[in-house]
N, C-alpha and C. Protein backbone atom coordinates (compact mmCIF):
# COMPACT_ATOMS: atom_id res chain seq x y z
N UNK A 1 86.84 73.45 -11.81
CA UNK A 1 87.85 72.59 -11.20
C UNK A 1 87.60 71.16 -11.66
N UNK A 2 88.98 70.36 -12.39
CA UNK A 2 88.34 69.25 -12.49
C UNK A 2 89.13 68.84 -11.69
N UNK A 3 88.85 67.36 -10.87
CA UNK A 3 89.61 66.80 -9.80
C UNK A 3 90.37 65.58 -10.52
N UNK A 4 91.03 65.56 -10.72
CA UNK A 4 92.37 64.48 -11.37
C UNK A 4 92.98 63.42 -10.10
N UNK A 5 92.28 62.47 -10.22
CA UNK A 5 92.71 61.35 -9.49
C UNK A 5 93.96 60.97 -9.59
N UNK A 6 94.65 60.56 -8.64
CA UNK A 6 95.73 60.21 -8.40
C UNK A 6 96.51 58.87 -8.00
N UNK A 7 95.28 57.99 -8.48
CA UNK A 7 95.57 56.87 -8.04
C UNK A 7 95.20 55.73 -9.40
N UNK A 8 95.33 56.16 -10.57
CA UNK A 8 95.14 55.57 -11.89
C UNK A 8 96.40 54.20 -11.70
N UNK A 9 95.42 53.11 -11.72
CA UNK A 9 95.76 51.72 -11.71
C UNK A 9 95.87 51.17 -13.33
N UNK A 10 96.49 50.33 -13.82
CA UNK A 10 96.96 49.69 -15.02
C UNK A 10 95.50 48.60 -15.11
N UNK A 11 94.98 48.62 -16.72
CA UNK A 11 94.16 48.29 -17.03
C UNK A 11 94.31 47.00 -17.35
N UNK A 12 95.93 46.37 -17.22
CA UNK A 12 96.69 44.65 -17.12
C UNK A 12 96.31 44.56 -16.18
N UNK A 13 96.05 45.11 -14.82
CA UNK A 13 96.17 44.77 -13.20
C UNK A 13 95.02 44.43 -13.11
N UNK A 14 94.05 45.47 -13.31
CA UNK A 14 92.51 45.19 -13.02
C UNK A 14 92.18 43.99 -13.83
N UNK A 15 92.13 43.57 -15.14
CA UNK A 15 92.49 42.90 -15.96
C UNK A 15 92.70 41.22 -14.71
N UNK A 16 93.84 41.40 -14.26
CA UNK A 16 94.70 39.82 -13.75
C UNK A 16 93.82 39.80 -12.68
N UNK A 17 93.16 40.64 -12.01
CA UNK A 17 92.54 40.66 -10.77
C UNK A 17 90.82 39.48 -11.03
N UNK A 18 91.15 40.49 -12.06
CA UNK A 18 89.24 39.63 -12.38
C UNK A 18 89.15 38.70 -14.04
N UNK A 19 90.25 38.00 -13.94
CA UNK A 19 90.64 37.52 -15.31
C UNK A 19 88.95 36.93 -15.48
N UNK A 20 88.34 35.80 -14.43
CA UNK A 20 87.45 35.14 -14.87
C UNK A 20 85.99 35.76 -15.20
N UNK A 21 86.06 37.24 -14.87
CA UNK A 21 84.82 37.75 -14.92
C UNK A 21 85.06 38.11 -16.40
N UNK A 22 86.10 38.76 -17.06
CA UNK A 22 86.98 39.39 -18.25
C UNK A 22 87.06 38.32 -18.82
N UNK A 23 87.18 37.06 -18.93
CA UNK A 23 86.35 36.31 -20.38
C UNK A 23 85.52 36.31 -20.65
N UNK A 24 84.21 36.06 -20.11
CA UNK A 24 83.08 35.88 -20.09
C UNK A 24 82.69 37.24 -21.02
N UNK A 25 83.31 38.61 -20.37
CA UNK A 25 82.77 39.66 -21.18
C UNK A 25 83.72 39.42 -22.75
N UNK A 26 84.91 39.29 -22.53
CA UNK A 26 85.83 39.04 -24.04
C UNK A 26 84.62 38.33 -24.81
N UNK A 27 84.22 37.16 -24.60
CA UNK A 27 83.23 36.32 -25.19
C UNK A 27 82.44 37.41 -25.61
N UNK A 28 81.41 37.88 -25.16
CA UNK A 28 80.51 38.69 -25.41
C UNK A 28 80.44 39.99 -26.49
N UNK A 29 82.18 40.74 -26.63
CA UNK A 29 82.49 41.48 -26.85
C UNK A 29 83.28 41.02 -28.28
N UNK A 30 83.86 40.16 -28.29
CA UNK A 30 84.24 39.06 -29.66
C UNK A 30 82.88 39.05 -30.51
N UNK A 31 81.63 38.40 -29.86
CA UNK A 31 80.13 38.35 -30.68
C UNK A 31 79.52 39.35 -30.86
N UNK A 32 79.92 40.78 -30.42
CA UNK A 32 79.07 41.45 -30.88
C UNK A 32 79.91 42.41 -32.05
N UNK A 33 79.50 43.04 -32.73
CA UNK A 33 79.91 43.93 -33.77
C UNK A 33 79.81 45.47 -34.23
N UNK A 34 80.76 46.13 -33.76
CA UNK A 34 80.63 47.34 -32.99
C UNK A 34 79.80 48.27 -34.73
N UNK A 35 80.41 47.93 -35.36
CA UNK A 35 80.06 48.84 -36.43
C UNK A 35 78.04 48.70 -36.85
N UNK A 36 77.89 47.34 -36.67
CA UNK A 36 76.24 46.99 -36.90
C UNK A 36 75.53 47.55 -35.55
N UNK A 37 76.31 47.34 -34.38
CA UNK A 37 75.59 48.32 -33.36
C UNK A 37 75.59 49.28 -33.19
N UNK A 38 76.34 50.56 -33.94
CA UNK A 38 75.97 51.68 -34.37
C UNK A 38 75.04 52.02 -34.73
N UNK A 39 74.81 51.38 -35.87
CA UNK A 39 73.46 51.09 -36.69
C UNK A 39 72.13 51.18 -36.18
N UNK A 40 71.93 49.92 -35.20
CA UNK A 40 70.59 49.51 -34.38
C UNK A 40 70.81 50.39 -33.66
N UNK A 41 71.74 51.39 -33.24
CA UNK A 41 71.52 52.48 -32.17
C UNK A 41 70.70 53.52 -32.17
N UNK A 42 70.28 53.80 -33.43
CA UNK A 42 69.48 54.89 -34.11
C UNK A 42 68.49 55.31 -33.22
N UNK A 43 67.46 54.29 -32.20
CA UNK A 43 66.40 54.37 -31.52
C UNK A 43 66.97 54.77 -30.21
N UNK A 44 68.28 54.44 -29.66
CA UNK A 44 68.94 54.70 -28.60
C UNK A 44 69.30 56.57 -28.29
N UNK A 45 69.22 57.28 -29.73
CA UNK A 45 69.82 58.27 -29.74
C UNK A 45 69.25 59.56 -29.04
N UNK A 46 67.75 59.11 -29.16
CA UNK A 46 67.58 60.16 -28.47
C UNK A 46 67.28 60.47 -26.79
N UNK A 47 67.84 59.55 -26.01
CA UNK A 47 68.04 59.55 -24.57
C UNK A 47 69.83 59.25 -24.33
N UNK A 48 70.71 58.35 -25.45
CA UNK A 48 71.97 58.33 -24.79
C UNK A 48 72.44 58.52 -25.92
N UNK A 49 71.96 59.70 -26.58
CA UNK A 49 73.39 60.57 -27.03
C UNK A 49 73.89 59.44 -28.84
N UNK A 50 74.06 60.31 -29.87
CA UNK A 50 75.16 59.34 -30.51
C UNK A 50 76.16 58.33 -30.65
N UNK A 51 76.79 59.06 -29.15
CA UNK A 51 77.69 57.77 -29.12
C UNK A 51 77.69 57.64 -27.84
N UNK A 52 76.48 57.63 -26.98
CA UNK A 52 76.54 57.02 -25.49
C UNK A 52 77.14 58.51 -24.81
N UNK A 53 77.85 59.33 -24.69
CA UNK A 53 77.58 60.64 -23.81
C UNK A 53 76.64 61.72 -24.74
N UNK A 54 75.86 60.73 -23.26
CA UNK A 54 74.18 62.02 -23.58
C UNK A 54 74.06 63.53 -22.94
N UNK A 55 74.02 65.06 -23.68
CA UNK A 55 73.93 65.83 -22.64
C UNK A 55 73.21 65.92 -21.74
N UNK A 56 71.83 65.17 -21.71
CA UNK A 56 70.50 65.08 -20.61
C UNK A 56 71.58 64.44 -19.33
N UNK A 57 71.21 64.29 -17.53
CA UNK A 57 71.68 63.80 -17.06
C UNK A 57 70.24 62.66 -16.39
N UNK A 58 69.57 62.90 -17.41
CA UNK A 58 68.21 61.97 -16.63
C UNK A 58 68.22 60.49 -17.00
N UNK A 59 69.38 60.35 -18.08
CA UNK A 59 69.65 59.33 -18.74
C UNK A 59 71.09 58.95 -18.49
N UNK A 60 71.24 57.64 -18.47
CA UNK A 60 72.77 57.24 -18.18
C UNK A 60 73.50 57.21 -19.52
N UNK A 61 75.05 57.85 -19.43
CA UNK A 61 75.53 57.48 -20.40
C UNK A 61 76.15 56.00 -20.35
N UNK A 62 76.27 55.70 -21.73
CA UNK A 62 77.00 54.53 -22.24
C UNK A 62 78.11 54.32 -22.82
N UNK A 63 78.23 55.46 -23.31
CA UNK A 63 80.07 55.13 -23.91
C UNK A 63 80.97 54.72 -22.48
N UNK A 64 81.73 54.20 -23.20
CA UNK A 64 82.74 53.48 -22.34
C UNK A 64 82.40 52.51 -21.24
N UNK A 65 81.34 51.83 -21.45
CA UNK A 65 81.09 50.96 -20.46
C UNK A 65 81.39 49.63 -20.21
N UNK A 66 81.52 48.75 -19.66
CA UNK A 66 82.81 47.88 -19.47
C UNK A 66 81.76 46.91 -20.70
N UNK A 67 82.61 45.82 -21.27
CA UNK A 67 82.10 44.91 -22.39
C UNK A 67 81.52 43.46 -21.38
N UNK A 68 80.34 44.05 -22.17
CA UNK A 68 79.27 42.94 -21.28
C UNK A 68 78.25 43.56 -20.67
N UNK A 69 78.51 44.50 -20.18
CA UNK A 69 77.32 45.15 -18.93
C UNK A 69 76.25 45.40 -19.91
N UNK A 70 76.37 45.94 -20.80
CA UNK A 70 75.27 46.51 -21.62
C UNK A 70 73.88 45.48 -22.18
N UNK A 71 75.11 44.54 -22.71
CA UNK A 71 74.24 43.24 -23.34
C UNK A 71 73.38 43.03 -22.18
N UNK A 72 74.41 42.75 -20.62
CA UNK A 72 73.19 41.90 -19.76
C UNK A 72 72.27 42.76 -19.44
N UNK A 73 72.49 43.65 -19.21
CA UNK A 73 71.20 44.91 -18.97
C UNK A 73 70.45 44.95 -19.65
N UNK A 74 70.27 45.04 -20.82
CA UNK A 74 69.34 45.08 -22.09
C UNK A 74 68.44 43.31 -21.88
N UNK A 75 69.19 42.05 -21.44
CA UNK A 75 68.62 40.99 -21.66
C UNK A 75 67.88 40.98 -20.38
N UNK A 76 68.36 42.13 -19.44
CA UNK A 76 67.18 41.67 -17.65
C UNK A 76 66.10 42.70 -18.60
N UNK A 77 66.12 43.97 -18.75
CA UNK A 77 64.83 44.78 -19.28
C UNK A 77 63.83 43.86 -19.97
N UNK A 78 64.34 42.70 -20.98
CA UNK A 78 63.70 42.20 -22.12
C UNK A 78 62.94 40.80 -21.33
N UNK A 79 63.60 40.66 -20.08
CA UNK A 79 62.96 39.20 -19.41
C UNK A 79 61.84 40.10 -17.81
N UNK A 80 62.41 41.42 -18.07
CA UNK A 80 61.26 42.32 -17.05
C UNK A 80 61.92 42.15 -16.03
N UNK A 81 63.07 41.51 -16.03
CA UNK A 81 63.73 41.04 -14.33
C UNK A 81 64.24 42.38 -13.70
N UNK A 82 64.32 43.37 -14.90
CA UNK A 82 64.92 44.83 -14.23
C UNK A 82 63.80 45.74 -14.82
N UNK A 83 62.94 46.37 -14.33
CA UNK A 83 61.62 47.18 -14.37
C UNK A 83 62.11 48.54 -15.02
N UNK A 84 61.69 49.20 -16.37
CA UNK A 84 61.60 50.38 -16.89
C UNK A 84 60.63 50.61 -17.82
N UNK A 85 59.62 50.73 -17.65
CA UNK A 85 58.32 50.85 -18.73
C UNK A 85 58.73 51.29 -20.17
N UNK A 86 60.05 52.12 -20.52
CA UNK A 86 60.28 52.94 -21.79
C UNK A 86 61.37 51.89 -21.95
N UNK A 87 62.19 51.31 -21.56
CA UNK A 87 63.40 50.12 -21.56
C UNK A 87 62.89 48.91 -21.98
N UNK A 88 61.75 48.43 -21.20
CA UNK A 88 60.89 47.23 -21.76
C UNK A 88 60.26 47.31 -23.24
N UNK A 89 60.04 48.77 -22.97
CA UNK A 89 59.22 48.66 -24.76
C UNK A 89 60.80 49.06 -25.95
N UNK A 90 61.77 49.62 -25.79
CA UNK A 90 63.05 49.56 -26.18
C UNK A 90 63.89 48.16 -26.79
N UNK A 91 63.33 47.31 -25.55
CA UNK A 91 64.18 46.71 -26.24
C UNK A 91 63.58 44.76 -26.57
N UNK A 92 62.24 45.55 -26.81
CA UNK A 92 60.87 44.50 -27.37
C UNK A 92 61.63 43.58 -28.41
N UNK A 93 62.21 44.27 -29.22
CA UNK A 93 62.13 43.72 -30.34
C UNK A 93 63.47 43.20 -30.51
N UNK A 94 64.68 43.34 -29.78
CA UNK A 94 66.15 42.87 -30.03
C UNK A 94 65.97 41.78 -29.68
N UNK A 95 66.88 41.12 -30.44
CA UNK A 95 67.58 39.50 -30.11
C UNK A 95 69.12 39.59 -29.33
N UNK A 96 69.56 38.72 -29.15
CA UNK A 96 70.57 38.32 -28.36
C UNK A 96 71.66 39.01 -29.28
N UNK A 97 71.65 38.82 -30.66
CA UNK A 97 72.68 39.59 -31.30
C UNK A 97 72.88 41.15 -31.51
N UNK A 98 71.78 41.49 -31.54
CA UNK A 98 71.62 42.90 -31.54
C UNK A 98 72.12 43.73 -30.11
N UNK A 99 71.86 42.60 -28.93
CA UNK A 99 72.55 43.45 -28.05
C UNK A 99 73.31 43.16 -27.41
N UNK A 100 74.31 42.60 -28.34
CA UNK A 100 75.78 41.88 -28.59
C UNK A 100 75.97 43.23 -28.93
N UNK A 101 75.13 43.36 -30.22
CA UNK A 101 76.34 44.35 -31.30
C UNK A 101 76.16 45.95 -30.51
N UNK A 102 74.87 46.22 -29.91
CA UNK A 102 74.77 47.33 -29.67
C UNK A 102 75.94 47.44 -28.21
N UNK A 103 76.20 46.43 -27.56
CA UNK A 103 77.14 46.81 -26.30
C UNK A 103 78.95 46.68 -26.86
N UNK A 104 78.61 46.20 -27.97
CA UNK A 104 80.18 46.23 -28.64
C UNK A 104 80.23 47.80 -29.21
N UNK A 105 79.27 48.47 -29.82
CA UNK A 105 79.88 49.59 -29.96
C UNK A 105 79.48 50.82 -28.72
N UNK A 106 78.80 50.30 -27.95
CA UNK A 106 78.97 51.89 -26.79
C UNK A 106 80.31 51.45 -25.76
N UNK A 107 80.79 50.19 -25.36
CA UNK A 107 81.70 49.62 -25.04
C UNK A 107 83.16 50.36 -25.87
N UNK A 108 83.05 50.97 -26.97
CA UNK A 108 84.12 50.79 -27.95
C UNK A 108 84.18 52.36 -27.85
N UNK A 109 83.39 53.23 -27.73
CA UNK A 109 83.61 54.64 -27.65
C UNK A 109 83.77 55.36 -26.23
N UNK A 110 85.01 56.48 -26.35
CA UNK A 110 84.81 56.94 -25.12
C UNK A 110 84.01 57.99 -24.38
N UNK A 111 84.01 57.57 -23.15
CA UNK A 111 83.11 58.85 -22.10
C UNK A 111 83.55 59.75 -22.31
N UNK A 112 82.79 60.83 -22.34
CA UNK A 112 83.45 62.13 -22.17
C UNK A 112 83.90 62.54 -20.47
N UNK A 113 84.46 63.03 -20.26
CA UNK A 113 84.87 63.72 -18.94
C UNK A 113 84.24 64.63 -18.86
N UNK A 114 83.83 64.79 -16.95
CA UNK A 114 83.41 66.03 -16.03
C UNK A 114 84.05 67.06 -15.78
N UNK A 115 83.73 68.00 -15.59
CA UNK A 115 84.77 68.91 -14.49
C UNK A 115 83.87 68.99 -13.63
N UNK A 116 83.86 69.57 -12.28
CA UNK A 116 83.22 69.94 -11.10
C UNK A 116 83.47 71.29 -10.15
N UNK A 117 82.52 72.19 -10.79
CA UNK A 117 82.79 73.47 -9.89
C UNK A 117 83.59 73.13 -8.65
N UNK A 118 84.05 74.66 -8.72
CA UNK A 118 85.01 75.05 -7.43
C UNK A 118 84.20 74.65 -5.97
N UNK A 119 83.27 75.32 -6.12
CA UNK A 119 82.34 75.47 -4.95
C UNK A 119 81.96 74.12 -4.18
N UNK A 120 82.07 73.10 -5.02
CA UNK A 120 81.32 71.39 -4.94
C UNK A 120 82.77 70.67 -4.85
N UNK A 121 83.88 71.10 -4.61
CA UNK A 121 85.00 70.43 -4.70
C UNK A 121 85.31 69.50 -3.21
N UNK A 122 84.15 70.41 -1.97
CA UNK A 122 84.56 69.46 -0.45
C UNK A 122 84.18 68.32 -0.51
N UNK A 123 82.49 68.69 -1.22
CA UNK A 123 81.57 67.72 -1.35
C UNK A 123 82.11 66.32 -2.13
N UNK A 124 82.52 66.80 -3.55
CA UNK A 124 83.23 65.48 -3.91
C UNK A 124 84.60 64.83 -2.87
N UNK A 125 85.18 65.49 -2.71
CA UNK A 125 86.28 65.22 -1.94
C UNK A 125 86.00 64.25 -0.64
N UNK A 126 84.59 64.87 0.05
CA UNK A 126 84.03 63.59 0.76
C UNK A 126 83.63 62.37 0.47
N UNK A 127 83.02 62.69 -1.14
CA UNK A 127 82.82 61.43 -1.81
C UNK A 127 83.85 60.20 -2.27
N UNK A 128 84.78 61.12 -2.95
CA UNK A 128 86.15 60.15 -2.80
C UNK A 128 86.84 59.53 -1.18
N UNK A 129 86.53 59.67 -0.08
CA UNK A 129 86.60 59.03 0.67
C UNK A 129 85.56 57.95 1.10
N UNK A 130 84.28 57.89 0.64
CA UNK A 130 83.82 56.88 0.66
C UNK A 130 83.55 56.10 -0.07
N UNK A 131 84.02 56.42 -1.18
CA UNK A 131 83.99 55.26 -2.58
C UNK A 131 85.56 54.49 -2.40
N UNK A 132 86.77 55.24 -1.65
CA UNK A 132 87.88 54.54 -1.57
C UNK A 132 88.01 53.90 -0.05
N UNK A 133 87.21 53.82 0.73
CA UNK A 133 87.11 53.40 1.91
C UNK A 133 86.25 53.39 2.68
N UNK A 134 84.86 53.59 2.22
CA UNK A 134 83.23 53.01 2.31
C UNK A 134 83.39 53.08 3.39
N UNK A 135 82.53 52.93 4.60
CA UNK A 135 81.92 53.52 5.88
C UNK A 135 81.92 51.92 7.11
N UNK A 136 83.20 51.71 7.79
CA UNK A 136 83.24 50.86 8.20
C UNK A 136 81.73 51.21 9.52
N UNK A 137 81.50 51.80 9.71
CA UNK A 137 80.51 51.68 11.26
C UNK A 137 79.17 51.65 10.48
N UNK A 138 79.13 51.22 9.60
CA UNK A 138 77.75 50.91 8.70
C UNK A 138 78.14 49.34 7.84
N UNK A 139 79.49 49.12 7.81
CA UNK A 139 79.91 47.76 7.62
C UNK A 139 79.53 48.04 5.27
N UNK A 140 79.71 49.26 5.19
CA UNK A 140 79.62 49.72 3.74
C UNK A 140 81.11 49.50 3.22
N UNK A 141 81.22 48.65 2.12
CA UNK A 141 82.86 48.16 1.77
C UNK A 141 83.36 49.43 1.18
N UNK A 142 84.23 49.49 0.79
CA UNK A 142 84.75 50.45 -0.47
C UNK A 142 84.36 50.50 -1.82
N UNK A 143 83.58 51.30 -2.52
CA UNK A 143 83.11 51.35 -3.69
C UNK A 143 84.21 50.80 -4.89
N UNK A 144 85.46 50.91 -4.53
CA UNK A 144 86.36 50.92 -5.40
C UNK A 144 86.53 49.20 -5.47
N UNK A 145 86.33 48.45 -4.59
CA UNK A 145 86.30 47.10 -4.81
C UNK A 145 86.07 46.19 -5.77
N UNK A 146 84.51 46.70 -6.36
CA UNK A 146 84.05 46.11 -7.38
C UNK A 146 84.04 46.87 -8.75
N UNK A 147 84.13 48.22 -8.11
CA UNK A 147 84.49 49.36 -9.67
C UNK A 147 85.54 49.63 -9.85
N UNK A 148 86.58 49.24 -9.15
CA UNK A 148 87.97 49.74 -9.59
C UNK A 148 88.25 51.37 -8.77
N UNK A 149 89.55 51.07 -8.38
CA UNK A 149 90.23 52.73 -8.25
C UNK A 149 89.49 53.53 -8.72
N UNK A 150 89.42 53.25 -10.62
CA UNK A 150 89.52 54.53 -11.37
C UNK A 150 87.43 54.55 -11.79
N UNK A 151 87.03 53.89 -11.19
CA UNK A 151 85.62 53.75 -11.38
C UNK A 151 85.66 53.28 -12.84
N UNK A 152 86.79 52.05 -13.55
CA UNK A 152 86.47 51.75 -14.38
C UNK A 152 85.64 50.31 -14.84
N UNK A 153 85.30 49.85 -13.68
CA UNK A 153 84.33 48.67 -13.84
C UNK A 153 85.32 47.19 -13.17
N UNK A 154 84.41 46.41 -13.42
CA UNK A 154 84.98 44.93 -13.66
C UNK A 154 84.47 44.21 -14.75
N UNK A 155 84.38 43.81 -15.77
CA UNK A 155 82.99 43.26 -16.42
C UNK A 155 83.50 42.08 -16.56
N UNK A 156 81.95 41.48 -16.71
CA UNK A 156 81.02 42.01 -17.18
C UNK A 156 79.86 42.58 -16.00
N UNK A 157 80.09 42.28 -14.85
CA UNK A 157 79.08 42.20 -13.88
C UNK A 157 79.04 43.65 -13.33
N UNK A 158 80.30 44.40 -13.58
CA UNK A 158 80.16 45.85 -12.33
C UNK A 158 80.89 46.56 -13.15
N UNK A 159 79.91 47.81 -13.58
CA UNK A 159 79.88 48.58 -14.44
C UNK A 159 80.94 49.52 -13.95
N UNK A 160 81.15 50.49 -15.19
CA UNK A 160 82.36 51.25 -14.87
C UNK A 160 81.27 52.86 -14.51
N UNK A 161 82.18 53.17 -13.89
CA UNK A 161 80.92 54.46 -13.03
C UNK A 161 81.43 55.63 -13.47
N UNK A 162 83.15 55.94 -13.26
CA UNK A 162 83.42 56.60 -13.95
C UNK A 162 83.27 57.85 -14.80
N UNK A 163 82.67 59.31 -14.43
CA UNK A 163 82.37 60.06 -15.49
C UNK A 163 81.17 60.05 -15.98
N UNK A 164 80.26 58.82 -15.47
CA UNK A 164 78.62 59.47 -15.42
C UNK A 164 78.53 60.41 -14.60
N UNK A 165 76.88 60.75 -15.42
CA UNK A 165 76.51 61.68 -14.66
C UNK A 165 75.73 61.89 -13.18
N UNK A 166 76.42 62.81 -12.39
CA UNK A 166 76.63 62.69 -11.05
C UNK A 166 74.60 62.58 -10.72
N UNK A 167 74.01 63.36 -11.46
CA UNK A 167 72.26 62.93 -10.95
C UNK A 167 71.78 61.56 -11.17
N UNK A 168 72.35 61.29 -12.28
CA UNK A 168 72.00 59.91 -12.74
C UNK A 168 72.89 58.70 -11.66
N UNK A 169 73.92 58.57 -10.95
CA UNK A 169 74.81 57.50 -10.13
C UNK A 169 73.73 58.23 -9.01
N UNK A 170 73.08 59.57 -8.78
CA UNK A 170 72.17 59.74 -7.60
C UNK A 170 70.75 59.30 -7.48
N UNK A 171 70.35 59.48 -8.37
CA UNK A 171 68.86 58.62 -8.36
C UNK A 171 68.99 56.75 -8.55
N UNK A 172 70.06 56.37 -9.15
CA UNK A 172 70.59 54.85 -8.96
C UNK A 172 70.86 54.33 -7.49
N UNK A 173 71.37 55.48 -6.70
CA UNK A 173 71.65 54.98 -5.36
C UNK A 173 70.35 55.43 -4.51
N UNK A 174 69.34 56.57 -4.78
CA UNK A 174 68.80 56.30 -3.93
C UNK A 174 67.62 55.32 -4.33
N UNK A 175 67.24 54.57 -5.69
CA UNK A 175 66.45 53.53 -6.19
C UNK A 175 67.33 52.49 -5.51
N UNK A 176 68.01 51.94 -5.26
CA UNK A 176 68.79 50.70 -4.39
C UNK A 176 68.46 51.08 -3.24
N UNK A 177 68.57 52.18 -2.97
CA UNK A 177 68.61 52.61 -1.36
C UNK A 177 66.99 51.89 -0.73
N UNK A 178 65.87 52.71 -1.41
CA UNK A 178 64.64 52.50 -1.52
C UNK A 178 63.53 51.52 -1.38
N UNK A 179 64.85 50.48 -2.33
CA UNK A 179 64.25 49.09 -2.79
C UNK A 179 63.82 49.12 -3.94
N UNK A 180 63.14 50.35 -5.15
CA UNK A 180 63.18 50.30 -5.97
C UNK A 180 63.68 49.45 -6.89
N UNK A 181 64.64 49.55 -7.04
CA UNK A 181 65.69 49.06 -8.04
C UNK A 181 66.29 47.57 -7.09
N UNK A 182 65.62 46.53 -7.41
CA UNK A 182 66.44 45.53 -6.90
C UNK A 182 68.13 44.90 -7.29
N UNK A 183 68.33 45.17 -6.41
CA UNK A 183 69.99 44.38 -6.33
C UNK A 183 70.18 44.10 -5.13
N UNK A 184 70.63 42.62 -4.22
CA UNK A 184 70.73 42.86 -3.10
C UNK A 184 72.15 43.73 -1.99
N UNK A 185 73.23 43.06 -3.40
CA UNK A 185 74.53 43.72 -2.96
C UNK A 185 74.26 45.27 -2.98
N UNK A 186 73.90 46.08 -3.90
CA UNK A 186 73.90 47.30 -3.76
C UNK A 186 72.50 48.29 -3.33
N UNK A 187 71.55 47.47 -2.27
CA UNK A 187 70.59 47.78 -1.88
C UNK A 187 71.04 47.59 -0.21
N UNK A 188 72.20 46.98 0.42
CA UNK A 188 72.87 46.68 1.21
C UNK A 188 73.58 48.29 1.52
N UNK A 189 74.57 47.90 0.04
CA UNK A 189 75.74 49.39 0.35
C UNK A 189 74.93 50.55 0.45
N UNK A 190 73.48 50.52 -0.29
CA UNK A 190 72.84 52.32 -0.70
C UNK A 190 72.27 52.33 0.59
N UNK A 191 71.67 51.75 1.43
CA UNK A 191 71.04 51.75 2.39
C UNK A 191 71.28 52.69 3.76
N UNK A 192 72.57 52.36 4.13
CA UNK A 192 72.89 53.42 5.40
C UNK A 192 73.29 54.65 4.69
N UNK A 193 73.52 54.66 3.36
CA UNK A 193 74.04 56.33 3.25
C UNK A 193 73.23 57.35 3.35
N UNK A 194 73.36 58.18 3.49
CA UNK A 194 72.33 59.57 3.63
C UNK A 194 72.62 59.92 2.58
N UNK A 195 71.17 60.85 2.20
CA UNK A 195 70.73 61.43 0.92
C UNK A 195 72.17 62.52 0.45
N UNK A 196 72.31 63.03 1.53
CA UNK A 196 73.86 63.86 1.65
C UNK A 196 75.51 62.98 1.12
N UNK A 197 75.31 62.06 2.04
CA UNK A 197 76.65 61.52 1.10
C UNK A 197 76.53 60.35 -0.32
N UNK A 198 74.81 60.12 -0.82
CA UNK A 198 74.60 60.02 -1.49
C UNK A 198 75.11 60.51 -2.65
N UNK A 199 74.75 62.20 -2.55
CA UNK A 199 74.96 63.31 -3.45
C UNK A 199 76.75 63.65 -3.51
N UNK A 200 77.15 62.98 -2.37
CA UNK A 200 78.71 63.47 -2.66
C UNK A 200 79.45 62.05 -3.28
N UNK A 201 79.16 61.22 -2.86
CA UNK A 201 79.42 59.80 -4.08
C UNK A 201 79.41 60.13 -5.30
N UNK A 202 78.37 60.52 -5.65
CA UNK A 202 77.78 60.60 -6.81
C UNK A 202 78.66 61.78 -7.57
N UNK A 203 78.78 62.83 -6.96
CA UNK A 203 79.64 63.74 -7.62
C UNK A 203 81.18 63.52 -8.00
N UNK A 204 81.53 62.70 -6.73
CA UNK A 204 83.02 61.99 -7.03
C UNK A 204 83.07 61.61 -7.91
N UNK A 205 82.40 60.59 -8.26
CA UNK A 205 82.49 59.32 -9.72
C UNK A 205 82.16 60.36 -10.95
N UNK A 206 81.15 61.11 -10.85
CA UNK A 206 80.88 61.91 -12.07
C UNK A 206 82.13 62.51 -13.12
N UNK A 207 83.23 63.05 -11.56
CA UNK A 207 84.73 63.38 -12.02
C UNK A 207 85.86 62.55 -12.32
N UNK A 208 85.45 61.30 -12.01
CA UNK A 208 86.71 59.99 -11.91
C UNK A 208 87.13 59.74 -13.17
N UNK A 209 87.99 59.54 -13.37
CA UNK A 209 88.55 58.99 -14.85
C UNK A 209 89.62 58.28 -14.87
């Protein structure tokens, strides 16, 4: 079963909504050079895949990820401000251009799509109610706020979720949840959810497109 959303918003809209966040990444996405970040991807390949959909789910994919997110992610690993022992030594050696060019081309290719067994269809189905209307008696906003309807991001700051993989958006929420993974906004939202509607978030977005 794949679950086909029904609420696919125009990529002008999201676009006019967050014009000022969407230069900043245009900028970013203008400087980098999708074809030379192919290239430097070579070391990337064997955790995210050729072109960013990796079959492992222990690893996040990257294709299609909003323009910008990538670069800044790669520049917190390289200043240690975001903790991954195999990420830190990854991305030792890039400069500012390199992960320009490397987020211009996983930015430039698309995700592949989920389907989601029959059996797991309530479970997501619960999940799409709290990613489109987040848990007012826990004061949890709507996931869709900062990711969009279609879980396609805002960038450069809020990644598109979209069609990752549902273990991987689950071990992200419960590392926020944890404290692990510092963020304060999304160490806020992961916090009251249970490990249960954790797992049904997570499956939602896995199917979103």
């Amino acid at each position: 079963l794949t679950l086909t959303p029904m609420f696919h918003i125009s990529r002008i809209l999201l676009a006019s909504v967050a014009v000022s966040l969407s230069m900043n990444a245009s900028t970013i996405a203008q400087s980098g050079d999708a074809a030379a970040g192919k290239q430097k991807s070579a070391n990337c390949v064997a955790c995210h895949g050729v072109d960013g959909n990796n079959p492992s789910d222990q690893f996040p994919k990257l294709a299609g990820q909003v323009p910008g997110y990538i670069a800044n992610q790669l520049a917190l690993f390289k200043s240690q401000e975001r903790k991954d022992p195999v990420m830190v030594a990854m991305v030792a050696a890039l400069n500012e251009q390199d992960m320009r060019d490397l987020d211009a081309f996983y930015s430039s290719q698309d995700i592949e799509p989920v389907a989601i067994p029959a059996d797991r269809a309530e479970d997501a189905l619960a999940g799409k109610a709290i990613y489109r209307s987040g848990l007012a008696e826990y004061s949890v906003p709507a996931c869709m706020g900062c990711h969009g309807p279609a879980g396609a991001g805002i960038p450069p700051q809020y990644p598109s979720l979209g069609g990752q993989h549902a273990a991987y958006i689950e071990s992200a929420l419960l590392a926020f949840k944890s404290g692990e993974r510092e963020n304060a906004i999304m160490q806020s939202i992961a916090f009251p959810l249970s490990k249960k509607q954790v797992r049904q978030l997570a499956l939602y977005l896995s199917a979103l497109h």
